[in-house]
PDB file of N, CA and C in Angstrom:
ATOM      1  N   UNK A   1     -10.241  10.511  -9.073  1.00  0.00           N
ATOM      2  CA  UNK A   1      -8.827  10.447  -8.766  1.00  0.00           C
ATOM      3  C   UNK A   1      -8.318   9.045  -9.082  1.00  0.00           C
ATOM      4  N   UNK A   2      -7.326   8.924  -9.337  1.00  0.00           N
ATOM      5  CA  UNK A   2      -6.468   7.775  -9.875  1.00  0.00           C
ATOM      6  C   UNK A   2      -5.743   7.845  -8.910  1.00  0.00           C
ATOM      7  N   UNK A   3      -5.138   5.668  -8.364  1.00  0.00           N
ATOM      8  CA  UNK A   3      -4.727   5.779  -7.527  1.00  0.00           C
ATOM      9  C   UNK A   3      -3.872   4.244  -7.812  1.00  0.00           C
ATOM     10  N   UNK A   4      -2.626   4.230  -7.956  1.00  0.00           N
ATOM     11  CA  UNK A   4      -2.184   2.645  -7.591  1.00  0.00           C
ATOM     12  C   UNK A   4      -1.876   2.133  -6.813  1.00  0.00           C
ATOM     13  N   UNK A   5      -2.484   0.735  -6.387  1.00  0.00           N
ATOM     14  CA  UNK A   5      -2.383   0.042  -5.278  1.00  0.00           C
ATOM     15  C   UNK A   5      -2.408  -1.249  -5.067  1.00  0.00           C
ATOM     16  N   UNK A   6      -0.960  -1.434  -4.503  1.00  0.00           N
ATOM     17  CA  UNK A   6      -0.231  -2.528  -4.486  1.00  0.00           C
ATOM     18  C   UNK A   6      -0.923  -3.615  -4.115  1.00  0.00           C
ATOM     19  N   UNK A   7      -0.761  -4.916  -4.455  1.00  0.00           N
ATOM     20  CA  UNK A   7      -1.531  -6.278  -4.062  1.00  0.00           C
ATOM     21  C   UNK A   7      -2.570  -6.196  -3.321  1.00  0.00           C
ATOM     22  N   UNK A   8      -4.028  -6.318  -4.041  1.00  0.00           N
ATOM     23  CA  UNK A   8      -5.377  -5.963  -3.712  1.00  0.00           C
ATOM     24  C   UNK A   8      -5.851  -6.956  -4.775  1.00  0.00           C
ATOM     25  N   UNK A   9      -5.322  -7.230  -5.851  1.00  0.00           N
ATOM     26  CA  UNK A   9      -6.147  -7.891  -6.763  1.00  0.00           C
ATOM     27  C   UNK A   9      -6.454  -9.269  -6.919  1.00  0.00           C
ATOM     28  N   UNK A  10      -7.636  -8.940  -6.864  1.00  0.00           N
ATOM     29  CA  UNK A  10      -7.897 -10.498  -6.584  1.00  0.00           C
ATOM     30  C   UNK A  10      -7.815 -11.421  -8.219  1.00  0.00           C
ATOM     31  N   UNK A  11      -8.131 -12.872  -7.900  1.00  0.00           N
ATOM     32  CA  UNK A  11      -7.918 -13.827  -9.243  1.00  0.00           C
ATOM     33  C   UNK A  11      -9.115 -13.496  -9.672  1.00  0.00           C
ATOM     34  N   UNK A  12     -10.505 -13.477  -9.357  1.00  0.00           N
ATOM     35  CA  UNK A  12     -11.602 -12.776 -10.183  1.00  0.00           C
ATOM     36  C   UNK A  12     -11.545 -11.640 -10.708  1.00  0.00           C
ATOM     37  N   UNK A  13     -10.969 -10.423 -10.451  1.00  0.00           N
ATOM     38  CA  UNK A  13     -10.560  -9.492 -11.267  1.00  0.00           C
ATOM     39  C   UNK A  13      -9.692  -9.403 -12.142  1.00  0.00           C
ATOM     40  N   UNK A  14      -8.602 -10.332 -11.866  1.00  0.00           N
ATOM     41  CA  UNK A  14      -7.479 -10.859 -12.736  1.00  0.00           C
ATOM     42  C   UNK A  14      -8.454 -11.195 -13.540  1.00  0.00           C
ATOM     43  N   UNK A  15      -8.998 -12.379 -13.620  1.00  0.00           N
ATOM     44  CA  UNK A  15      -9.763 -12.835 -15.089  1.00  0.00           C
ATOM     45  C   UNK A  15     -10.770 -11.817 -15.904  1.00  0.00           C
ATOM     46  N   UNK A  16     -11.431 -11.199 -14.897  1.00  0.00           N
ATOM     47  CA  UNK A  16     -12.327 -10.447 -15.543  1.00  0.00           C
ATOM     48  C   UNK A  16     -11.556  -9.211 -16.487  1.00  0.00           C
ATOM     49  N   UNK A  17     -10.448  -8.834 -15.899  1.00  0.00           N
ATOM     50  CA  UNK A  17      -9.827  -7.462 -16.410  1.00  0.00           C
ATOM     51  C   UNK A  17      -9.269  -8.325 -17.657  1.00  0.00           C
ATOM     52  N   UNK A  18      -8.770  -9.556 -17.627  1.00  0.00           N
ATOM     53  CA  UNK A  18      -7.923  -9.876 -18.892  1.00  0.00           C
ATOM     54  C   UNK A  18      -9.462 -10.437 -20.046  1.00  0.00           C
ATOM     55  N   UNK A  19     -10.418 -10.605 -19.482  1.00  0.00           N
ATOM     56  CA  UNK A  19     -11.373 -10.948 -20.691  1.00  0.00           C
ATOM     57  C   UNK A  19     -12.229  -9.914 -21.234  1.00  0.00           C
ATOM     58  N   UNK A  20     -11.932  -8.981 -20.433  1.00  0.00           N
ATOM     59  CA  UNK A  20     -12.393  -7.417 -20.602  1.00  0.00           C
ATOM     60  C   UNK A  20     -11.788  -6.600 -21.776  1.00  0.00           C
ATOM     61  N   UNK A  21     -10.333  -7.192 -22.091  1.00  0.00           N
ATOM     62  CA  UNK A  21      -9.561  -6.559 -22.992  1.00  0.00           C
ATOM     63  C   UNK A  21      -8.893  -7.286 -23.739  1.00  0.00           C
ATOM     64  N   UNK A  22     -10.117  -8.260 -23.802  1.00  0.00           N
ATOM     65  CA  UNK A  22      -9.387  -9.392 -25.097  1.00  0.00           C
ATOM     66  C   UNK A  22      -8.418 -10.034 -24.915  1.00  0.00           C
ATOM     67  N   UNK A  23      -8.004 -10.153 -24.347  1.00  0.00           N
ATOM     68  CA  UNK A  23      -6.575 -11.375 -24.129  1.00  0.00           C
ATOM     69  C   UNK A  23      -7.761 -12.917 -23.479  1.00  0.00           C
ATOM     70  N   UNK A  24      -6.879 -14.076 -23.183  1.00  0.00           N
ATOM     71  CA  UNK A  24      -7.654 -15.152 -23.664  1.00  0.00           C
ATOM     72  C   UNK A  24      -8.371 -15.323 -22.064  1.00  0.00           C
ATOM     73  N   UNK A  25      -9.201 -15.867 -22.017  1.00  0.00           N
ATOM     74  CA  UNK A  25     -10.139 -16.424 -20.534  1.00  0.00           C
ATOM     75  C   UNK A  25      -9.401 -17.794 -20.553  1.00  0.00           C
ATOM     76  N   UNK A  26      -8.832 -17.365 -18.756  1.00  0.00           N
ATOM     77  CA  UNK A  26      -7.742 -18.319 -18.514  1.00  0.00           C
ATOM     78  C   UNK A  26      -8.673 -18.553 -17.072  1.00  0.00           C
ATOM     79  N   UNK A  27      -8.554 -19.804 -17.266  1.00  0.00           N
ATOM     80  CA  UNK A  27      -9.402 -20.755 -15.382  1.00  0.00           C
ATOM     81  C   UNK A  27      -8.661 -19.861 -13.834  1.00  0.00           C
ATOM     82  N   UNK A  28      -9.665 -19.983 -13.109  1.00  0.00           N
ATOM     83  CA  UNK A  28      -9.008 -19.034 -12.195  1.00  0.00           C
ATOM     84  C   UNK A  28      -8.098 -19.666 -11.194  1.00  0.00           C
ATOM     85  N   UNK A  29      -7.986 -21.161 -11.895  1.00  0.00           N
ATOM     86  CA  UNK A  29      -6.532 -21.681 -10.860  1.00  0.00           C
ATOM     87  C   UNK A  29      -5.476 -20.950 -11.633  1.00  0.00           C
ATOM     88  N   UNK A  30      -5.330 -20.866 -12.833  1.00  0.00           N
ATOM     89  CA  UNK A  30      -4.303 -20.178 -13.468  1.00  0.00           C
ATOM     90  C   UNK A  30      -4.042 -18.923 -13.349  1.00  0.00           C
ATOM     91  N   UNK A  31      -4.915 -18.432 -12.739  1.00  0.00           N
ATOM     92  CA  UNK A  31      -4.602 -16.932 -12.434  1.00  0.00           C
ATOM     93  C   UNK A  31      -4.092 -16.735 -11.356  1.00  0.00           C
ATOM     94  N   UNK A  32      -4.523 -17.666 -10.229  1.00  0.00           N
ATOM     95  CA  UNK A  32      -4.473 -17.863  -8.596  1.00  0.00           C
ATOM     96  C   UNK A  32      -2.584 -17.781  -8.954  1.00  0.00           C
ATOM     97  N   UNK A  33      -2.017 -18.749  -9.688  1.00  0.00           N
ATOM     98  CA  UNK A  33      -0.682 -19.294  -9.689  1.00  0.00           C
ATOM     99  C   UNK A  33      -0.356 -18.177  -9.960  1.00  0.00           C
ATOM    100  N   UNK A  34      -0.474 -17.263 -11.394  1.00  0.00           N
ATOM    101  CA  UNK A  34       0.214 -16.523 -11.696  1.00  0.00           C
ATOM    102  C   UNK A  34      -0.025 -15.074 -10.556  1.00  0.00           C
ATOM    103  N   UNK A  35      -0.891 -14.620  -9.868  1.00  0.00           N
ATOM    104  CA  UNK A  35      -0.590 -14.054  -8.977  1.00  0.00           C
ATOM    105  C   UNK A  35      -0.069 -14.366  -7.694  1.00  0.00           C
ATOM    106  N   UNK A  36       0.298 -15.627  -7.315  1.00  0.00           N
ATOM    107  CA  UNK A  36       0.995 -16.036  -6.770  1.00  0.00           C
ATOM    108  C   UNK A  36       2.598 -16.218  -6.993  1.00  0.00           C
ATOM    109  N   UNK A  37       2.712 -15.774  -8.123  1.00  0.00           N
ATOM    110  CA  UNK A  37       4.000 -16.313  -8.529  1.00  0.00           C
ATOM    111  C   UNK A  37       4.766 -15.170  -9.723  1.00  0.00           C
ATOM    112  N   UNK A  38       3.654 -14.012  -9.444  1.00  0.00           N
ATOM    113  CA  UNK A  38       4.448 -12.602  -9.828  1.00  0.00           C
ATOM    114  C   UNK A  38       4.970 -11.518  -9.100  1.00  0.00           C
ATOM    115  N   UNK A  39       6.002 -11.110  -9.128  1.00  0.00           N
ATOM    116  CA  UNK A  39       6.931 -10.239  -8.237  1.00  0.00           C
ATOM    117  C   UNK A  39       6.209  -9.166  -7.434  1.00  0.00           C
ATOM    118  N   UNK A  40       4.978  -8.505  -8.412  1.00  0.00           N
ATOM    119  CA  UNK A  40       4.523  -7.829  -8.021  1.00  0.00           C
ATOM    120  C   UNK A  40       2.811  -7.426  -8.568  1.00  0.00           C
ATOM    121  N   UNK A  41       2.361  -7.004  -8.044  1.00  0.00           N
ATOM    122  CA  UNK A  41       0.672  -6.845  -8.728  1.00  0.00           C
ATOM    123  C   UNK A  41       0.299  -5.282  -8.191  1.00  0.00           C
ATOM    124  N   UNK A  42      -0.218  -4.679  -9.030  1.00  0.00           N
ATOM    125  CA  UNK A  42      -0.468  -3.238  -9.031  1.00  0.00           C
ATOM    126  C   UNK A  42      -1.552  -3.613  -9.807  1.00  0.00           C
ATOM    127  N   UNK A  43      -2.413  -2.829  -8.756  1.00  0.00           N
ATOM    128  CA  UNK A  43      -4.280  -2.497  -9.677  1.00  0.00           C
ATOM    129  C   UNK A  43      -3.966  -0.598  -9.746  1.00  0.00           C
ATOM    130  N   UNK A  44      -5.335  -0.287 -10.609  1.00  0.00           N
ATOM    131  CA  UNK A  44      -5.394   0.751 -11.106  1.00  0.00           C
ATOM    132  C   UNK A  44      -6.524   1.231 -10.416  1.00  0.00           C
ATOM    133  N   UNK A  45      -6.871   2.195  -9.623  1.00  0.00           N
ATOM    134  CA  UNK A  45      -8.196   2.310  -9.030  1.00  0.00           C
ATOM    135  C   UNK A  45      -8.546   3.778  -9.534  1.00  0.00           C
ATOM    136  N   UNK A  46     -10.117   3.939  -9.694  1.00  0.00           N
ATOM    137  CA  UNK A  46     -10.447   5.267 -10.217  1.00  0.00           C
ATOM    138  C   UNK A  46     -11.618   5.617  -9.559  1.00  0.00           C
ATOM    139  N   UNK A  47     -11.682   6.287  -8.543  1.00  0.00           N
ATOM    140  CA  UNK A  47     -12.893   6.954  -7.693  1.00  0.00           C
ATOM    141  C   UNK A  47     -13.515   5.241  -7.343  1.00  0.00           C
ATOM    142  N   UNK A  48     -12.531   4.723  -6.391  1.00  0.00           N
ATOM    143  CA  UNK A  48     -13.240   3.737  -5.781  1.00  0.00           C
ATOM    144  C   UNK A  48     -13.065   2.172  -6.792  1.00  0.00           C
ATOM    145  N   UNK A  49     -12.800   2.364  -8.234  1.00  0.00           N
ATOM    146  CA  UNK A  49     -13.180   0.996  -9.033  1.00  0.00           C
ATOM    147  C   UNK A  49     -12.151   0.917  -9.385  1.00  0.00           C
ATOM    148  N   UNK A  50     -11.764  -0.337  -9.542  1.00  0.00           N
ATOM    149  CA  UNK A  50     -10.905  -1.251 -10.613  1.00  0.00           C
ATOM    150  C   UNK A  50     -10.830  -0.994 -11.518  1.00  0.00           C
ATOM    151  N   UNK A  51      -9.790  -0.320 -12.079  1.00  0.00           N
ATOM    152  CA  UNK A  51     -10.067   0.155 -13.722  1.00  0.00           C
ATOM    153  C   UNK A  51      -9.135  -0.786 -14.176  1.00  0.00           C
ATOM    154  N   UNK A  52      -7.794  -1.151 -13.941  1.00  0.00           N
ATOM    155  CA  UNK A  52      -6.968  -2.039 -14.496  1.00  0.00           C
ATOM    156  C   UNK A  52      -5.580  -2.414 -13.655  1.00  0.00           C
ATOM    157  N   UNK A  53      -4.728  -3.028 -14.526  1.00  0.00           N
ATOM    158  CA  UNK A  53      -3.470  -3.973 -13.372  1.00  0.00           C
ATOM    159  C   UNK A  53      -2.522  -3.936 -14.475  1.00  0.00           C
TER     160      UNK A  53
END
């Protein structure tokens, strides 16, 4: 089952999901900020896992 759910994501998954799919490996203060400082954060969950954001 697929499920979205609102602000759960952490800055280690932030990085991992964005180096997972090719976009660039960014330090995890930079991620800390930018989830700090986005309106909103939605993860993707699939039978329990992190599939994406």
């Amino acid at each position: 089952m697929i499920e979205l759910v609102d602000n759960i994501l952490t800055t280690e998954d932030f990085v991992r999901l964005r180096t997972a799919t090719s976009f660039a490996d960014i330090p995890l203060e930079h991620a800390r900020k930018a989830l700090q400082n986005g309106l909103i954060n939605v993860s993707v969950m699939k039978d329990g896992e992190l599939i994406g954001m």
